[in-house]
PDB file of N, CA and C in Angstrom:
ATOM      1  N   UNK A   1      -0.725 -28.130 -73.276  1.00  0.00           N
ATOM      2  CA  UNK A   1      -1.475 -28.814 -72.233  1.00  0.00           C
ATOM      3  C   UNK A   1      -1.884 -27.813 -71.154  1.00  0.00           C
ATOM      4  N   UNK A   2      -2.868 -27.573 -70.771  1.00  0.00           N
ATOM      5  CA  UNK A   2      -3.480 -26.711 -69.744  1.00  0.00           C
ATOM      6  C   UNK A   2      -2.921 -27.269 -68.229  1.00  0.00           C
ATOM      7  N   UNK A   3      -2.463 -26.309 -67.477  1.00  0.00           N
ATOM      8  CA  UNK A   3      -2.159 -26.370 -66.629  1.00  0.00           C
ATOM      9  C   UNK A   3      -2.350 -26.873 -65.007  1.00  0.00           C
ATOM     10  N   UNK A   4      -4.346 -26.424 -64.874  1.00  0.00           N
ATOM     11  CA  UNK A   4      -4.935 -26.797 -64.155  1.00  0.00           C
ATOM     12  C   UNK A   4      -5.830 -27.460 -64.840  1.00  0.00           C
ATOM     13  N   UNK A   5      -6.660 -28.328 -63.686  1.00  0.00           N
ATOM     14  CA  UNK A   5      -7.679 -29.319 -64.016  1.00  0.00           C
ATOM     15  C   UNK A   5      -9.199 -28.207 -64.765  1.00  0.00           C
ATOM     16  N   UNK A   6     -10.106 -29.067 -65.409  1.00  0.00           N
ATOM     17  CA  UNK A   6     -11.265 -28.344 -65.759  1.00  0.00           C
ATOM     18  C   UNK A   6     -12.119 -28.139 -64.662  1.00  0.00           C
ATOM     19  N   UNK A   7     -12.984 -27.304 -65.257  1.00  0.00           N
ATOM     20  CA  UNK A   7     -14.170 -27.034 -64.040  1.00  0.00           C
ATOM     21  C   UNK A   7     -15.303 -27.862 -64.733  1.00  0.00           C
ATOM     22  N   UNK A   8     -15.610 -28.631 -63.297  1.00  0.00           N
ATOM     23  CA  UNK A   8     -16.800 -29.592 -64.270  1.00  0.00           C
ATOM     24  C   UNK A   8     -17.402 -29.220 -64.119  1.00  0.00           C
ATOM     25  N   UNK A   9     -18.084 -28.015 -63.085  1.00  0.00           N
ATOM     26  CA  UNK A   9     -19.170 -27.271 -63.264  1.00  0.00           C
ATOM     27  C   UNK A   9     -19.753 -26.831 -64.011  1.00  0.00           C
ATOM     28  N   UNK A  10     -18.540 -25.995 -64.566  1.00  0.00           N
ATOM     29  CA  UNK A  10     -18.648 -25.152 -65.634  1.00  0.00           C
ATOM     30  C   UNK A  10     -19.288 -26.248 -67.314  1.00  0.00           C
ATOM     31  N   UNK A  11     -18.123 -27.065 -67.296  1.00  0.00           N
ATOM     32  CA  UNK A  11     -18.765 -27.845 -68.044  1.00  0.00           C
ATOM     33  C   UNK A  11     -20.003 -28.940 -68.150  1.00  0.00           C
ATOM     34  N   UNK A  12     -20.411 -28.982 -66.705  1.00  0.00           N
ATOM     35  CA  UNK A  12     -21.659 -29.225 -67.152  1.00  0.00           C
ATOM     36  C   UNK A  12     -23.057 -28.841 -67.365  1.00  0.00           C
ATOM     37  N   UNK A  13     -22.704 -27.305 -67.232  1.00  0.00           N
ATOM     38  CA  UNK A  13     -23.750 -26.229 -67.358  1.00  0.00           C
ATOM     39  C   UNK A  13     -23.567 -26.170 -68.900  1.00  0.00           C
ATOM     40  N   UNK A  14     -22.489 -26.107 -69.555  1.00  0.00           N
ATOM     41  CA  UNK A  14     -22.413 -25.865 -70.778  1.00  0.00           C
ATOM     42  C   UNK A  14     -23.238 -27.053 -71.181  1.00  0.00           C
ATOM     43  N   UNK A  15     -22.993 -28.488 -71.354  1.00  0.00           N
ATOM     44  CA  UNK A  15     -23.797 -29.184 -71.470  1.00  0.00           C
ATOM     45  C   UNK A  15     -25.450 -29.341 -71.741  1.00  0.00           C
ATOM     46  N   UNK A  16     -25.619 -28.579 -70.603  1.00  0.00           N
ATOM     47  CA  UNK A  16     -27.045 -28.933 -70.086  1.00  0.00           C
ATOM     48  C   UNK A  16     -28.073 -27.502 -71.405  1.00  0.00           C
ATOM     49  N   UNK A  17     -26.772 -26.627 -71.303  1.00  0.00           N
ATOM     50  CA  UNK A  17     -27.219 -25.522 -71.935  1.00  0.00           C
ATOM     51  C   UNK A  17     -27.423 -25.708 -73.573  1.00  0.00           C
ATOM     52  N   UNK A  18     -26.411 -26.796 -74.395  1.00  0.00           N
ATOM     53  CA  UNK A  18     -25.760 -27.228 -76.000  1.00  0.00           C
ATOM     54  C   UNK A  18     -27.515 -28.444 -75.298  1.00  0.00           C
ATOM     55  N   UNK A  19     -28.066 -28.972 -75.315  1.00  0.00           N
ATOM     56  CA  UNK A  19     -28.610 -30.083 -74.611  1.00  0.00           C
ATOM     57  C   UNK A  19     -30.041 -28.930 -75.249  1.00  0.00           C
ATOM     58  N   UNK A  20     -30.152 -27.933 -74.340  1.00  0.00           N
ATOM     59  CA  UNK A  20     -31.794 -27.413 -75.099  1.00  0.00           C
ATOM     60  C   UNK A  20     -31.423 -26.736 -76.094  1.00  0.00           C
ATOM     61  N   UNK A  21     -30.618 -26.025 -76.160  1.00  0.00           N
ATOM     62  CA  UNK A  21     -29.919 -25.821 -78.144  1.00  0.00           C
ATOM     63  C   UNK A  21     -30.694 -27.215 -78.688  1.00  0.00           C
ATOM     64  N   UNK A  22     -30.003 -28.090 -78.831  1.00  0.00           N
ATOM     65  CA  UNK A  22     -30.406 -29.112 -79.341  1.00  0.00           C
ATOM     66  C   UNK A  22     -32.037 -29.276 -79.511  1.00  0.00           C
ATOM     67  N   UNK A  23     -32.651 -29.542 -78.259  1.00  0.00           N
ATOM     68  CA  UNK A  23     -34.056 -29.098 -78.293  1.00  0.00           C
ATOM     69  C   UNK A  23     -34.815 -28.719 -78.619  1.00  0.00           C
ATOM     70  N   UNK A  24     -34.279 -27.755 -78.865  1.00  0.00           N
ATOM     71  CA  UNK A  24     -34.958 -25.952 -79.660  1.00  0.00           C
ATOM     72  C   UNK A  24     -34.867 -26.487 -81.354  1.00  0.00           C
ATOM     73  N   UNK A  25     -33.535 -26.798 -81.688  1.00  0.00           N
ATOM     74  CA  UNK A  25     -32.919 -26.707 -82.952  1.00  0.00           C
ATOM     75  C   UNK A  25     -33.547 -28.050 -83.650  1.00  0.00           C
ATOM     76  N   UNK A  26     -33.730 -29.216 -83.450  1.00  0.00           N
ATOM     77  CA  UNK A  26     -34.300 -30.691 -83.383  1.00  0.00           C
ATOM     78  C   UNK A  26     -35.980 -30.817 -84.428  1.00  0.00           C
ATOM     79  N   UNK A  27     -36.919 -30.134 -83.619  1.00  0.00           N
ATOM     80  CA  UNK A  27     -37.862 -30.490 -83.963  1.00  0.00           C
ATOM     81  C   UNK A  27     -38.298 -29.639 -85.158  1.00  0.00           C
ATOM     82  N   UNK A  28     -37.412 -28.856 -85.385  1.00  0.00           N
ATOM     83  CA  UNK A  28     -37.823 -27.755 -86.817  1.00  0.00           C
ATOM     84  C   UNK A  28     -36.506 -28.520 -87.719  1.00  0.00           C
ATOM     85  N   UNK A  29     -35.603 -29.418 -87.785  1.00  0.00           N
ATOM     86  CA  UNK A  29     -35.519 -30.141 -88.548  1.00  0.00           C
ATOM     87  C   UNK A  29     -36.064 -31.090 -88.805  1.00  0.00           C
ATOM     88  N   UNK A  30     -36.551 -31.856 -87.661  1.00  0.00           N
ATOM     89  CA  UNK A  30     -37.405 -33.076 -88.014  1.00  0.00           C
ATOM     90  C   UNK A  30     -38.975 -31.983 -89.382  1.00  0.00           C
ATOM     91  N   UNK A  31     -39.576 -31.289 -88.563  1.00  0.00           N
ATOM     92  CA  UNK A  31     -40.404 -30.402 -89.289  1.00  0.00           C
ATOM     93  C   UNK A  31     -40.234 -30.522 -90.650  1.00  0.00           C
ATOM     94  N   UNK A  32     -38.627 -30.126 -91.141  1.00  0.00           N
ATOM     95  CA  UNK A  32     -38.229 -29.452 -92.207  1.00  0.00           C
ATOM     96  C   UNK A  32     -38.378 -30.540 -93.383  1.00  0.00           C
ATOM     97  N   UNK A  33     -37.905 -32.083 -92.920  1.00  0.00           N
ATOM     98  CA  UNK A  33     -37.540 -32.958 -93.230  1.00  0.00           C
ATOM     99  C   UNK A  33     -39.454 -33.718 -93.638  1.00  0.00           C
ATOM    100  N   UNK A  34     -39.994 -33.695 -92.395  1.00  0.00           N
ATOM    101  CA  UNK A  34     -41.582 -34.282 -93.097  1.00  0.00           C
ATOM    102  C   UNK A  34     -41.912 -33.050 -93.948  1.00  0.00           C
ATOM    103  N   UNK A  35     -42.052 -32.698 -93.699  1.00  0.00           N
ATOM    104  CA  UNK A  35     -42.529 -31.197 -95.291  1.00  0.00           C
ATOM    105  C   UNK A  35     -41.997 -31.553 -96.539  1.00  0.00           C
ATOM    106  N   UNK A  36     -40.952 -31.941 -96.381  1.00  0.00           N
ATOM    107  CA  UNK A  36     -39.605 -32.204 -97.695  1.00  0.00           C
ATOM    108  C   UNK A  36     -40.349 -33.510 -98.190  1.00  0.00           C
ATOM    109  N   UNK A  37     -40.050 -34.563 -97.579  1.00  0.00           N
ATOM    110  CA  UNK A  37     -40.991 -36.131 -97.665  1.00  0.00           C
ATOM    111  C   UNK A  37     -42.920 -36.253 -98.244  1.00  0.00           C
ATOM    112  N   UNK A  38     -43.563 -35.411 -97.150  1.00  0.00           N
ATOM    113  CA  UNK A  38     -44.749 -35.524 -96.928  1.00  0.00           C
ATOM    114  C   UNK A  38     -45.552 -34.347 -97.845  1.00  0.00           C
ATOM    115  N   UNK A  39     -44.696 -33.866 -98.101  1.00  0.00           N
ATOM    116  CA  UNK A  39     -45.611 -32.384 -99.002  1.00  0.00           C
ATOM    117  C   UNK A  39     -46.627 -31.297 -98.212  1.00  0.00           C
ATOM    118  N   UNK A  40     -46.264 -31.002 -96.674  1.00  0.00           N
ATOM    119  CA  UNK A  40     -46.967 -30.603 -95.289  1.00  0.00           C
ATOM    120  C   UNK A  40     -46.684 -29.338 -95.685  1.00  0.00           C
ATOM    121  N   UNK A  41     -45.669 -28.767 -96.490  1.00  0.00           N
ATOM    122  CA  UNK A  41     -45.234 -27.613 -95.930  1.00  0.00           C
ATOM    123  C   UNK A  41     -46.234 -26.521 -95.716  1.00  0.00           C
ATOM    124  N   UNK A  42     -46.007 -25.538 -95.028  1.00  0.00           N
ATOM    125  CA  UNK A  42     -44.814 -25.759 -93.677  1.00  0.00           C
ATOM    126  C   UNK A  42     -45.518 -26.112 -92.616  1.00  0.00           C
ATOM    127  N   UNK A  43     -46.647 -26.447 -92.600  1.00  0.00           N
ATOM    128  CA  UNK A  43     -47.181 -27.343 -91.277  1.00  0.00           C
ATOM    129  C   UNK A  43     -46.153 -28.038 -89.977  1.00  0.00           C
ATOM    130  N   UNK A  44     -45.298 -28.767 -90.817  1.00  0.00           N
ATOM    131  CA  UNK A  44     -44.834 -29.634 -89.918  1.00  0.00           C
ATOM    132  C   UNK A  44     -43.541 -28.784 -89.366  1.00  0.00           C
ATOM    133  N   UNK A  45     -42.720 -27.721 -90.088  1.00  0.00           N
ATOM    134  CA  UNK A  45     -41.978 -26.827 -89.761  1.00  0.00           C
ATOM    135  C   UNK A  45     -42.536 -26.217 -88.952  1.00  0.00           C
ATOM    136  N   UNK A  46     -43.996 -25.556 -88.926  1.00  0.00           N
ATOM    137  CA  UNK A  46     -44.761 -24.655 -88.102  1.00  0.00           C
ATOM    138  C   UNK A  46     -44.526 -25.364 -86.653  1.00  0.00           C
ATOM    139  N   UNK A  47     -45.280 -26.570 -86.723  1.00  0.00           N
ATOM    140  CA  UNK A  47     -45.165 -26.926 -85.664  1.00  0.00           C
ATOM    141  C   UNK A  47     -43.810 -27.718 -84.887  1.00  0.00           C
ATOM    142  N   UNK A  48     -42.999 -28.354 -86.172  1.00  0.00           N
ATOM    143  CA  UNK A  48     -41.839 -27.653 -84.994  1.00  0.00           C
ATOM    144  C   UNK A  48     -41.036 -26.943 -84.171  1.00  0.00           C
ATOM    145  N   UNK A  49     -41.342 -25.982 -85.357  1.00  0.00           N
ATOM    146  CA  UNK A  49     -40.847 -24.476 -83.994  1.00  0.00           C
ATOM    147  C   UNK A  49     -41.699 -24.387 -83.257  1.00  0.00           C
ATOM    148  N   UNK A  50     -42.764 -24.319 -83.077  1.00  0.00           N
ATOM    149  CA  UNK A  50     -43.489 -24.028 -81.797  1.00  0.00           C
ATOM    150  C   UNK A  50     -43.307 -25.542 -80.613  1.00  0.00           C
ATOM    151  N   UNK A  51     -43.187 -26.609 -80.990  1.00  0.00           N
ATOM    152  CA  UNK A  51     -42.654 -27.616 -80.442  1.00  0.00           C
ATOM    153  C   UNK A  51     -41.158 -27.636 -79.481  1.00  0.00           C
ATOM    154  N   UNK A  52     -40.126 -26.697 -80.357  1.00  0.00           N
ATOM    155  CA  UNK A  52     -39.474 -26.713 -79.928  1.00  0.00           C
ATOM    156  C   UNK A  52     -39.261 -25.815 -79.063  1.00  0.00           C
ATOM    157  N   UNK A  53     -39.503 -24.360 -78.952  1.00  0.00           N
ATOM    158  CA  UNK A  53     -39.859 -23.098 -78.419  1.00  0.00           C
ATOM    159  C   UNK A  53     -39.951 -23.352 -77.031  1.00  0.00           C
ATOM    160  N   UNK A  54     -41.585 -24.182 -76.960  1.00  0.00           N
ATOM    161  CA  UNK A  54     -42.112 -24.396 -76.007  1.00  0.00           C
ATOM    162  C   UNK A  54     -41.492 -25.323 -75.049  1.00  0.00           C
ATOM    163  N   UNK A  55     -40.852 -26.499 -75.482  1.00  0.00           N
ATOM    164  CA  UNK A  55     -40.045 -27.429 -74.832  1.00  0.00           C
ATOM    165  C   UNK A  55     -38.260 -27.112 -74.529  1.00  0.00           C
ATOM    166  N   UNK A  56     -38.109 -25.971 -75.252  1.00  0.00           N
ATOM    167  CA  UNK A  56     -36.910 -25.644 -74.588  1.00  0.00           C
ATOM    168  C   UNK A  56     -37.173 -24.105 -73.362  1.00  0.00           C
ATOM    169  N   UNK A  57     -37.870 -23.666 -73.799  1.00  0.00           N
ATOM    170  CA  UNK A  57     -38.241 -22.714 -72.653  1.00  0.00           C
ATOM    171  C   UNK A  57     -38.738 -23.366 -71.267  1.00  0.00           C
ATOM    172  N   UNK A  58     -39.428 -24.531 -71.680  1.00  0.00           N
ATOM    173  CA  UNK A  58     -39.578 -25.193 -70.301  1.00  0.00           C
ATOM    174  C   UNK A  58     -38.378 -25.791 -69.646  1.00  0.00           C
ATOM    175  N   UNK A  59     -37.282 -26.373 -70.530  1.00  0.00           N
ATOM    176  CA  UNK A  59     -36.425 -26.909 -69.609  1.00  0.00           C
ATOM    177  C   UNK A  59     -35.482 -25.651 -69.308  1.00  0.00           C
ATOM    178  N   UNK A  60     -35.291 -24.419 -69.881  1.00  0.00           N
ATOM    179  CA  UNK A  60     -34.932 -23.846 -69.284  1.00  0.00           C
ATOM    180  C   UNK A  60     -35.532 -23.014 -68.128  1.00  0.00           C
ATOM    181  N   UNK A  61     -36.597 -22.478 -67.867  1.00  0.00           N
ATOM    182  CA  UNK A  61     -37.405 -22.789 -66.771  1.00  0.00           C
ATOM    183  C   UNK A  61     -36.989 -23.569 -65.740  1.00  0.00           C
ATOM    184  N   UNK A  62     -37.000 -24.924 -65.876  1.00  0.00           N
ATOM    185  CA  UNK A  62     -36.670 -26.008 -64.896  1.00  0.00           C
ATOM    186  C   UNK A  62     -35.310 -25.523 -64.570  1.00  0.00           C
ATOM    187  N   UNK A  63     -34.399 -25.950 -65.468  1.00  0.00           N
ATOM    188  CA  UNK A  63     -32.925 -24.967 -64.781  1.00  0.00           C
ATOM    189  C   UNK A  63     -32.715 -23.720 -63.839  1.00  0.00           C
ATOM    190  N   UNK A  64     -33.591 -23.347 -64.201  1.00  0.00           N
ATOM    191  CA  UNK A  64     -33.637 -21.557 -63.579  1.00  0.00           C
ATOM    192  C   UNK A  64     -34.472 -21.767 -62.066  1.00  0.00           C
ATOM    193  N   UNK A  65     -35.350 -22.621 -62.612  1.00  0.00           N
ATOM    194  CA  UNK A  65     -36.038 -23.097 -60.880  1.00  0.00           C
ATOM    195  C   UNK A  65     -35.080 -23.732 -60.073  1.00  0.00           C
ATOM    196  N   UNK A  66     -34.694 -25.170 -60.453  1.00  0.00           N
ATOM    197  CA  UNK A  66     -33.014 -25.605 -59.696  1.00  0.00           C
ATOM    198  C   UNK A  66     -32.021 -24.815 -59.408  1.00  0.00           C
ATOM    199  N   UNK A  67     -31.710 -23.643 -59.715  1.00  0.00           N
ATOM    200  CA  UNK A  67     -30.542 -22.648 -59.642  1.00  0.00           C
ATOM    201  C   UNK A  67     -31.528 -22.523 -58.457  1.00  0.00           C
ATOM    202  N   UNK A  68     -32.312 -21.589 -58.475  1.00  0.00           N
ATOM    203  CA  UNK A  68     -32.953 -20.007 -57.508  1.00  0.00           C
ATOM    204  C   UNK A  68     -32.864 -21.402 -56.087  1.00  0.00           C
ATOM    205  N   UNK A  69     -33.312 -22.843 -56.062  1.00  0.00           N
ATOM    206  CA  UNK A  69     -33.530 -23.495 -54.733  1.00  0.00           C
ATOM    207  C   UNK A  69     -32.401 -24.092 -54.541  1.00  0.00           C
ATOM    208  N   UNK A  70     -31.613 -24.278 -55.497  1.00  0.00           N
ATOM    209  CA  UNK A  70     -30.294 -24.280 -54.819  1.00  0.00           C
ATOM    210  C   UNK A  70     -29.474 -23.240 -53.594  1.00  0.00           C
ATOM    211  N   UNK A  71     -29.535 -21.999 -54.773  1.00  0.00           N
ATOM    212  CA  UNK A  71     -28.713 -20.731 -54.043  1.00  0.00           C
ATOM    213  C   UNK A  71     -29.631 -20.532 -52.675  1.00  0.00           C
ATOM    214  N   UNK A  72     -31.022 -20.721 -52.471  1.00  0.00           N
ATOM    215  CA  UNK A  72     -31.836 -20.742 -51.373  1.00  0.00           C
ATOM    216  C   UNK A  72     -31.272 -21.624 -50.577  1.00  0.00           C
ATOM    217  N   UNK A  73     -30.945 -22.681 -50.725  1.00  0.00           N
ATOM    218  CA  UNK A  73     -30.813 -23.849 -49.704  1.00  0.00           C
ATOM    219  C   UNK A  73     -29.382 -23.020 -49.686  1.00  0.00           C
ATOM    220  N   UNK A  74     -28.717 -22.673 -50.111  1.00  0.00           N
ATOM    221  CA  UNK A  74     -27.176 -22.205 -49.692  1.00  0.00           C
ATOM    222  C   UNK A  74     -27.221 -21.194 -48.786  1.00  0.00           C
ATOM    223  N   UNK A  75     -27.842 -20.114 -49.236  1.00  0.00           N
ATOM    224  CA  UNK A  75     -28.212 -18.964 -48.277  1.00  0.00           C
ATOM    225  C   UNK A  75     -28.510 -19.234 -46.547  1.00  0.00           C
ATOM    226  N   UNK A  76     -29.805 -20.339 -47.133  1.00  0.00           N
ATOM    227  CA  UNK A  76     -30.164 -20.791 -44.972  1.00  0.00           C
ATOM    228  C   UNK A  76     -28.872 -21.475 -44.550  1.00  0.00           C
ATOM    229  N   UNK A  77     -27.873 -22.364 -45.505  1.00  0.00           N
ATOM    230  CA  UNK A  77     -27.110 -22.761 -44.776  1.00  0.00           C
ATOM    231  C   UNK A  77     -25.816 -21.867 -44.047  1.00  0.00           C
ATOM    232  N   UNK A  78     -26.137 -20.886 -44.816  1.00  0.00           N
ATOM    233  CA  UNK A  78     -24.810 -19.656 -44.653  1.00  0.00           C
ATOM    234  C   UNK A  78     -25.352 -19.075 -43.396  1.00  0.00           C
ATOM    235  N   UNK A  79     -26.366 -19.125 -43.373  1.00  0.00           N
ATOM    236  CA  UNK A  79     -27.365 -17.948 -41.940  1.00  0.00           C
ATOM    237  C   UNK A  79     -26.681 -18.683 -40.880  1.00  0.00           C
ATOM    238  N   UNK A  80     -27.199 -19.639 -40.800  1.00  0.00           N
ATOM    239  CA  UNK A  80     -27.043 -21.000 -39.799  1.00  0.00           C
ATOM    240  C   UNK A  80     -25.347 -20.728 -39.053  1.00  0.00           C
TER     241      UNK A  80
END
């Protein structure tokens, strides 16, 4: 049994992070799966990786923007 409590921080960055994994990883199976069904190949693979690429780079983006105005709003409050 661990001694101290968890860091939910920590764990919910991990989260957020397994979350666009998912993202990324998602739409090139869906892809993989109509190709397999539909006879697309690799059309629909094609465009799930680029589906997914694009939509996990954006939410990581968004993360990376929330970090930088966070630590900003921390900074003026530290001046203060």
């Amino acid at each position: 049994m661990p001694q101290q409590e968890p860091d939910f921080k920590l764990l919910g960055q991990l989260a957020v992070l397994s979350q666009v994994g998912l993202e990324m990883a998602a739409p090139v199976g869906l892809g993989a799966a109509l190709d397999y069904y539909f006879g697309w190949a690799p059309w629909a693979s094609v465009c799930g990786a680029l589906r997914g690429l694009v939509g996990g780079m954006t939410h990581l983006i968004a993360i990376l923007n929330r970090r930088a105005a966070e630590d900003s709003a921390k900074q003026k409050r530290d001046l203060k």
